[in-house]
N, C-alpha and C. Protein backbone atom coordinates (compact mmCIF):
# COMPACT_ATOMS: atom_id res chain seq x y z
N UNK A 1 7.44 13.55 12.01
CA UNK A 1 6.63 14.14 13.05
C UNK A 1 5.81 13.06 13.77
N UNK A 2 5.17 12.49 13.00
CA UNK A 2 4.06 11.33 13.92
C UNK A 2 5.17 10.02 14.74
N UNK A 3 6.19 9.87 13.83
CA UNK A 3 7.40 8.90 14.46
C UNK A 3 7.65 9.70 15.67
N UNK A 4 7.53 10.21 16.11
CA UNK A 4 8.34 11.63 17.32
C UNK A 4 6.72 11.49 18.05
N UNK A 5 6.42 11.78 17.66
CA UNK A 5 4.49 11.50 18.43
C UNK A 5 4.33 9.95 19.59
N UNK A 6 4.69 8.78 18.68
CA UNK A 6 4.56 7.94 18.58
C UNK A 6 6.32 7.12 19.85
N UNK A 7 6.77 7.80 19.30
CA UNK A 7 7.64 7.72 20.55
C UNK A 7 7.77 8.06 21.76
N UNK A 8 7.33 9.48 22.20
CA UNK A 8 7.02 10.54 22.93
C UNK A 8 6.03 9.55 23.94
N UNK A 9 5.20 8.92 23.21
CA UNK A 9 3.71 8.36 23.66
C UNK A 9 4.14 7.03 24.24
N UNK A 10 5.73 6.62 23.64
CA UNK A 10 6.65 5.37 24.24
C UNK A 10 5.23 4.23 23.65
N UNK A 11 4.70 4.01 22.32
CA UNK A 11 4.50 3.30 21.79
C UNK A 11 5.51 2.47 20.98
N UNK A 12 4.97 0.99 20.97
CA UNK A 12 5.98 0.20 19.77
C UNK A 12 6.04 0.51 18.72
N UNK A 13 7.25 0.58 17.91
CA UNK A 13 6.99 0.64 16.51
C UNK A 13 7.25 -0.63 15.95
N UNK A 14 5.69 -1.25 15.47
CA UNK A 14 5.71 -2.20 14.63
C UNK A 14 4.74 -2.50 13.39
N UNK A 15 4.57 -3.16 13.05
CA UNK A 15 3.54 -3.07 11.79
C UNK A 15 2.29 -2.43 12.40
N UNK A 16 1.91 -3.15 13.13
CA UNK A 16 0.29 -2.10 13.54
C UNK A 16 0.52 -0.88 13.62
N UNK A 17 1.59 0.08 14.23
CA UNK A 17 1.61 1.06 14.43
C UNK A 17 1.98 2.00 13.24
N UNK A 18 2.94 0.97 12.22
CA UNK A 18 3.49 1.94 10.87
C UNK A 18 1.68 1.80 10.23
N UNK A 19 0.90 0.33 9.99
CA UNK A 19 0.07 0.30 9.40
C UNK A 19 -0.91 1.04 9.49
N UNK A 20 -1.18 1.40 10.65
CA UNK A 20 -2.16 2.94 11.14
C UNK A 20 -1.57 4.01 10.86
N UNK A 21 0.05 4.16 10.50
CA UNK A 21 0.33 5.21 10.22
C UNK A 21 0.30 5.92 8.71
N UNK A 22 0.55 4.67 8.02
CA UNK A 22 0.51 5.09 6.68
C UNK A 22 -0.88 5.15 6.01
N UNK A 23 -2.15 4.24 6.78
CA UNK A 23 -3.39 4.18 6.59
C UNK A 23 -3.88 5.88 6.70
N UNK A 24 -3.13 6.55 7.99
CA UNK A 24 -3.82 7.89 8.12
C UNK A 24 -3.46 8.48 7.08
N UNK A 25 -1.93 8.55 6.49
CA UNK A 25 -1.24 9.37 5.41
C UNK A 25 -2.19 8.97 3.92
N UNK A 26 -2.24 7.89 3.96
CA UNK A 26 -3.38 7.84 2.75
C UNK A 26 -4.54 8.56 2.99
N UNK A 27 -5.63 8.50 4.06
CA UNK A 27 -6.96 9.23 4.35
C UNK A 27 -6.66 10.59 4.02
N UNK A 28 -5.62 11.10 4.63
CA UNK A 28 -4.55 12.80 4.42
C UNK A 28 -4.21 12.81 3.23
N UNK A 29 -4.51 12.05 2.25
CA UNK A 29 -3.76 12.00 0.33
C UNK A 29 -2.49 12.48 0.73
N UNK A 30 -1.79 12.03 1.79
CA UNK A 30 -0.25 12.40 1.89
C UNK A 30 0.16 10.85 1.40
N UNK A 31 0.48 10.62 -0.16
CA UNK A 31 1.12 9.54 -0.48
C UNK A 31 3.01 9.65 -0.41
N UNK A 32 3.62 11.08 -0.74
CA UNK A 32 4.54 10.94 -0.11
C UNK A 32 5.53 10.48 1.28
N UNK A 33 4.89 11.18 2.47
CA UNK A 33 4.86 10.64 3.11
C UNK A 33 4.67 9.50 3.77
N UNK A 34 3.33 8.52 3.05
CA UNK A 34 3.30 7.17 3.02
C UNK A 34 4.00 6.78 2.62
N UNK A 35 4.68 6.77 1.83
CA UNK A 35 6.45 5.98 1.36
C UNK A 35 7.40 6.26 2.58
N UNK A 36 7.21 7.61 2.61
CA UNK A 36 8.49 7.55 3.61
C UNK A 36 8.33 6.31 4.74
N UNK A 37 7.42 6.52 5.42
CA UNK A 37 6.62 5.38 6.56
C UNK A 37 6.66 3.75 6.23
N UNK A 38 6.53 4.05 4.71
CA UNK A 38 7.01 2.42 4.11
C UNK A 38 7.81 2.13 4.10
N UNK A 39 9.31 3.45 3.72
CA UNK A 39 10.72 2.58 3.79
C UNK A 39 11.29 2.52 4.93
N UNK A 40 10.46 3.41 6.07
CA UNK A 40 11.06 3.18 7.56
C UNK A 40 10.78 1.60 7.98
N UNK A 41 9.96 1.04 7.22
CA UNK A 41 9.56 -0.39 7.91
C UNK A 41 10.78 -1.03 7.87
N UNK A 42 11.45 -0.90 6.87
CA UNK A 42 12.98 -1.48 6.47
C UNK A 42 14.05 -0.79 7.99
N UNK A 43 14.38 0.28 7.63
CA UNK A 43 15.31 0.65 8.31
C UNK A 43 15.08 0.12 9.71
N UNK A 44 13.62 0.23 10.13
CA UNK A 44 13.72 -0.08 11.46
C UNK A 44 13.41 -1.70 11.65
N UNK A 45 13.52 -2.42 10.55
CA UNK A 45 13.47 -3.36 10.44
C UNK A 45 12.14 -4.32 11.11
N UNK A 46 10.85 -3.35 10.85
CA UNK A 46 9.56 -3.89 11.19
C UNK A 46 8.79 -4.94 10.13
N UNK A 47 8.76 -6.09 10.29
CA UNK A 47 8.14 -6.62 9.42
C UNK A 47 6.87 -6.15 8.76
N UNK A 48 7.16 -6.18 7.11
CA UNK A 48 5.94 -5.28 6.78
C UNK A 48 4.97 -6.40 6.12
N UNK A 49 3.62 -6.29 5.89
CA UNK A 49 2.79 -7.32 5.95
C UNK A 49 1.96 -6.95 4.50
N UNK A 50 1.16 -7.77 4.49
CA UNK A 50 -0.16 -7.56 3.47
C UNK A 50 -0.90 -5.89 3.53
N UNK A 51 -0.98 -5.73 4.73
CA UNK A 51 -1.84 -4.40 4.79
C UNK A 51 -0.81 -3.17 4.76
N UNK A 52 0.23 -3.53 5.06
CA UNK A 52 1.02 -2.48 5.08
C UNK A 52 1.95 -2.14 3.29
N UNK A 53 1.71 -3.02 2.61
CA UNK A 53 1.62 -2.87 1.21
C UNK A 53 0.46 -2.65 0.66
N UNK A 54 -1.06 -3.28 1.47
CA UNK A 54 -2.10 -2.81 0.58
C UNK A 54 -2.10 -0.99 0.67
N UNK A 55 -2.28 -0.76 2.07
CA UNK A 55 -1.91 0.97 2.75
C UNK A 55 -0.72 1.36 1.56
N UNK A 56 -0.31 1.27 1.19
CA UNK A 56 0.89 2.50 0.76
C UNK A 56 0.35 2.27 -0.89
N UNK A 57 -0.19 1.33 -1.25
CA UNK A 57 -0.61 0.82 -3.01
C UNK A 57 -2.28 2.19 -2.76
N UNK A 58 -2.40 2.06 -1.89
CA UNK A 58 -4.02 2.50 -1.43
C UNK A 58 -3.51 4.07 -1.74
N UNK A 59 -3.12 4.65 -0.96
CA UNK A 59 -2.32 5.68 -0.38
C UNK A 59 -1.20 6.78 -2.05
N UNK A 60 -1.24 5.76 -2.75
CA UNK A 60 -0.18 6.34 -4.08
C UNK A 60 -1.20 6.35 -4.93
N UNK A 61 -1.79 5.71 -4.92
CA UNK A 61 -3.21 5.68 -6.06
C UNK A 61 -4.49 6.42 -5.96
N UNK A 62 -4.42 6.95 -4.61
CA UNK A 62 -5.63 7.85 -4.16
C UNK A 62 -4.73 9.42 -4.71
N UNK A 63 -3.94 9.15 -4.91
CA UNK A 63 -3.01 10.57 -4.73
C UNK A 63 -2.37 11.12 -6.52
N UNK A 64 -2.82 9.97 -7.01
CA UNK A 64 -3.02 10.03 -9.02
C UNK A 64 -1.33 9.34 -9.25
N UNK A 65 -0.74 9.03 -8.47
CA UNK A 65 0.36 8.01 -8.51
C UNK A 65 0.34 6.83 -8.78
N UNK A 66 0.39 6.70 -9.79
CA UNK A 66 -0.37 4.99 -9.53
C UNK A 66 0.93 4.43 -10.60
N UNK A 67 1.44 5.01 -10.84
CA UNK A 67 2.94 3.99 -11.59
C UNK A 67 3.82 3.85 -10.08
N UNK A 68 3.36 4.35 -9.32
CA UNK A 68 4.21 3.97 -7.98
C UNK A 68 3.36 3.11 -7.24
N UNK A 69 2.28 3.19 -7.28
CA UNK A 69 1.03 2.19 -6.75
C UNK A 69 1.14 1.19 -7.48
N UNK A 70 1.44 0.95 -8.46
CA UNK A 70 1.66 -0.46 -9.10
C UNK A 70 3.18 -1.28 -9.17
N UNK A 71 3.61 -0.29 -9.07
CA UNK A 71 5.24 -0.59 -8.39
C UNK A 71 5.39 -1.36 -7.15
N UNK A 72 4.46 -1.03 -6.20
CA UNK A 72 4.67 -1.22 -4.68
C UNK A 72 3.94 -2.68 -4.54
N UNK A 73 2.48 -2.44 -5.44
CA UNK A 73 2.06 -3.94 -5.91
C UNK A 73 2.80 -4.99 -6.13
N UNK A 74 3.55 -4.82 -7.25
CA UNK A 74 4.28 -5.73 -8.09
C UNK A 74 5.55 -6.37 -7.03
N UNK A 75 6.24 -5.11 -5.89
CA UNK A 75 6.99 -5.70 -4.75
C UNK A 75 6.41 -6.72 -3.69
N UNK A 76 5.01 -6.30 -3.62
CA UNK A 76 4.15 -7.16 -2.75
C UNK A 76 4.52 -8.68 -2.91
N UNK A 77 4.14 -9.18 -4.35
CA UNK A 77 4.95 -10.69 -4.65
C UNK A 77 5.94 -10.92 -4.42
N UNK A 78 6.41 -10.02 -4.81
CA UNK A 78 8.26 -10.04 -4.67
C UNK A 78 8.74 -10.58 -3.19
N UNK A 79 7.98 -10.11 -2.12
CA UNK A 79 8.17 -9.85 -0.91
C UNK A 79 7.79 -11.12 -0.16
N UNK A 80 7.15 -12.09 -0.88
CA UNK A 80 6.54 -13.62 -0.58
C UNK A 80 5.31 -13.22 -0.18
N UNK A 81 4.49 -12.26 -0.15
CA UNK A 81 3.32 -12.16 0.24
C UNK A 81 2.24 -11.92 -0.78
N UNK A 82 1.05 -12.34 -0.28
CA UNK A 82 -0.24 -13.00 -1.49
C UNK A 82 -0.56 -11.57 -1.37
N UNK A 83 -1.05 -11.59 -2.97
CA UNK A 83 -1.97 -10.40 -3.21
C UNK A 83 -3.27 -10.52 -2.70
N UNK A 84 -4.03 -10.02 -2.28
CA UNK A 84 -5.45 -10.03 -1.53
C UNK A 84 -6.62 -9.41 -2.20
N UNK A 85 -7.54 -9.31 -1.87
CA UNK A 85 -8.79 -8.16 -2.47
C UNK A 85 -8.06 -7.06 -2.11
N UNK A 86 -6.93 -6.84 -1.19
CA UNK A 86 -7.61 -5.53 -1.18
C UNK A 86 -6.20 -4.39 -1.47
N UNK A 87 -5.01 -5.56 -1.90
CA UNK A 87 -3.97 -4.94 -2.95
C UNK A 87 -4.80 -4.95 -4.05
N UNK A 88 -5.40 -5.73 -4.84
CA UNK A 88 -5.99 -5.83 -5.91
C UNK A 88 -6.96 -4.46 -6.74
N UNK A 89 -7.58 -4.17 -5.54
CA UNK A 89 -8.73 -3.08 -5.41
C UNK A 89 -7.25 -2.13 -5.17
N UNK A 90 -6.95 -1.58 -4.37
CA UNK A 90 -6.02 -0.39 -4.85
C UNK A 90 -5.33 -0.13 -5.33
N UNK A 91 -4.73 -1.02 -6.19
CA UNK A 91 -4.18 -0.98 -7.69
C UNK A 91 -4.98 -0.70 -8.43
N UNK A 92 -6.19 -1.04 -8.72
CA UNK A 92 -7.27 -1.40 -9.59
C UNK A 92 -7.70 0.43 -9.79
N UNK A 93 -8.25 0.80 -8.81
CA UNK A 93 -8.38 1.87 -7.91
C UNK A 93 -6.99 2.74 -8.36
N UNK A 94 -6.04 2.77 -8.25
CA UNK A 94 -5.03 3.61 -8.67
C UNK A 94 -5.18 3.80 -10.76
N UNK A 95 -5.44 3.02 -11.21
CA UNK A 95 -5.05 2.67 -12.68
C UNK A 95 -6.65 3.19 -13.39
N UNK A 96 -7.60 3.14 -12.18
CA UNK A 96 -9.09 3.33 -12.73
C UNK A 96 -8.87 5.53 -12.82
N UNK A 97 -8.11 6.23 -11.53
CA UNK A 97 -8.21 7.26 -11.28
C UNK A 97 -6.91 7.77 -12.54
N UNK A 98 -6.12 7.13 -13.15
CA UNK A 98 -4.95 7.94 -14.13
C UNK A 98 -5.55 7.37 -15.23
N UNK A 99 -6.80 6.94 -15.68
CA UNK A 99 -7.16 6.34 -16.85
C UNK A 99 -6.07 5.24 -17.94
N UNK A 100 -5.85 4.54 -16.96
CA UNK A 100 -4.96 3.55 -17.76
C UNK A 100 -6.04 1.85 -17.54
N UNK A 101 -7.23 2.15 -18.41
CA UNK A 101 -7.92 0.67 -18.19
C UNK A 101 -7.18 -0.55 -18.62
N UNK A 102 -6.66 -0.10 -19.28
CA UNK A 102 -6.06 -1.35 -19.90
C UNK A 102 -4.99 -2.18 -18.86
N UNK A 103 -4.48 -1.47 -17.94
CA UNK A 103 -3.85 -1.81 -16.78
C UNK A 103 -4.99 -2.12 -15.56
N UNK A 104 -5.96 -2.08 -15.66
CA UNK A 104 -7.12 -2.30 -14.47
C UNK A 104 -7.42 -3.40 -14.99
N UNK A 105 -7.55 -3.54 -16.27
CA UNK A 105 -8.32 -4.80 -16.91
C UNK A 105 -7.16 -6.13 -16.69
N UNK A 106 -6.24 -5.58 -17.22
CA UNK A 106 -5.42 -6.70 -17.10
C UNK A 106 -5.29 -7.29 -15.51
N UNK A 107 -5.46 -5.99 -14.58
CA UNK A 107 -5.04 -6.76 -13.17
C UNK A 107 -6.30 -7.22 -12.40
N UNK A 108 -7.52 -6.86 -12.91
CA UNK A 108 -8.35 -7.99 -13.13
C UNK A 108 -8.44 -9.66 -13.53
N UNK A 109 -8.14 -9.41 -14.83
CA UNK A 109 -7.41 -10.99 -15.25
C UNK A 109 -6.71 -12.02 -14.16
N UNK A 110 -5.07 -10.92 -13.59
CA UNK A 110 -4.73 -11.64 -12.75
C UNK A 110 -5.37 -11.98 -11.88
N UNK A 111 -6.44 -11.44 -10.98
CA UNK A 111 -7.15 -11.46 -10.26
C UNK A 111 -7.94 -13.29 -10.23
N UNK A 112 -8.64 -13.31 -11.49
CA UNK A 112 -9.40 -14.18 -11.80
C UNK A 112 -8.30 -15.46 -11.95
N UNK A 113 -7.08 -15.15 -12.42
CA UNK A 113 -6.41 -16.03 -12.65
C UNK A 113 -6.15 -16.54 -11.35
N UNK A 114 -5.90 -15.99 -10.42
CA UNK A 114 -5.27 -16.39 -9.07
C UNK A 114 -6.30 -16.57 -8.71
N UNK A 115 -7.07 -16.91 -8.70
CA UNK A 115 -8.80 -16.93 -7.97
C UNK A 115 -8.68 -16.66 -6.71
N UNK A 116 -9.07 -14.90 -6.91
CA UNK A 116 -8.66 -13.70 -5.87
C UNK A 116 -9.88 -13.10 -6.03
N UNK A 117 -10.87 -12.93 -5.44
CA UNK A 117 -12.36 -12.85 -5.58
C UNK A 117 -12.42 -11.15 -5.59
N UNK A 118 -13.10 -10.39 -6.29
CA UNK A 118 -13.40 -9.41 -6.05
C UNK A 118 -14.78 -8.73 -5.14
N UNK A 119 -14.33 -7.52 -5.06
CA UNK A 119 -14.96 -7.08 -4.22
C UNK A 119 -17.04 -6.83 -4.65
């Protein structure tokens, strides 16, 4: 629907525009849909960035998903791109809301290890 919005409106689709898009789907606790919006970055072959992995880690973890929020994390590296404060914090943030500390603590650690400053 918002892809059809967003066209209609003869806007670009590129990272700013998926990144505002999946940013809203998180504010909406629509984390499904934020995936979907994440794997369109692929198909339509939009380069996806730091924020557009922090947005969808943000977005799965606000939503009590957070084995998929830490999933999407863990692709973030994968993807050649640095983890930031603010993948860090919504992972952190995903693992703090399903009570798995022991997974917050640890990605803390990494945190400190990478000397990745918290918030």
């Amino acid at each position: 629907q918002l892809l059809g919005v967003i066209a209609m409106l003869q806007l670009e689709l590129n990272s700013v525009t998926f990144n505002a898009a999946i940013t809203a789907c998180e504010k909406a606790t629509e984390w499904k849909k934020a995936l979907k919006l994440f794997s369109l970055t692929t198909h339509r072959k939009v380069e996806m960035d730091a924020i557009t992995f922090s947005a969808a880690v943000s977005a799965c973890g606000i939503c009590g998903a957070w084995e998929m929020s830490l999933q999407l994390f863990c692709t973030m590296a994968h993807s050649k791109l640095e983890w930031d404060r603010v993948a860090f914090s919504g992972a952190i943030s995903a693992c703090e809301k399903a009570s798995q500390w022991k997974k917050g603590l640890q990605l803390l650690s990494t945190m400190a290890l990478i000397q990745v400053k918290p918030d």
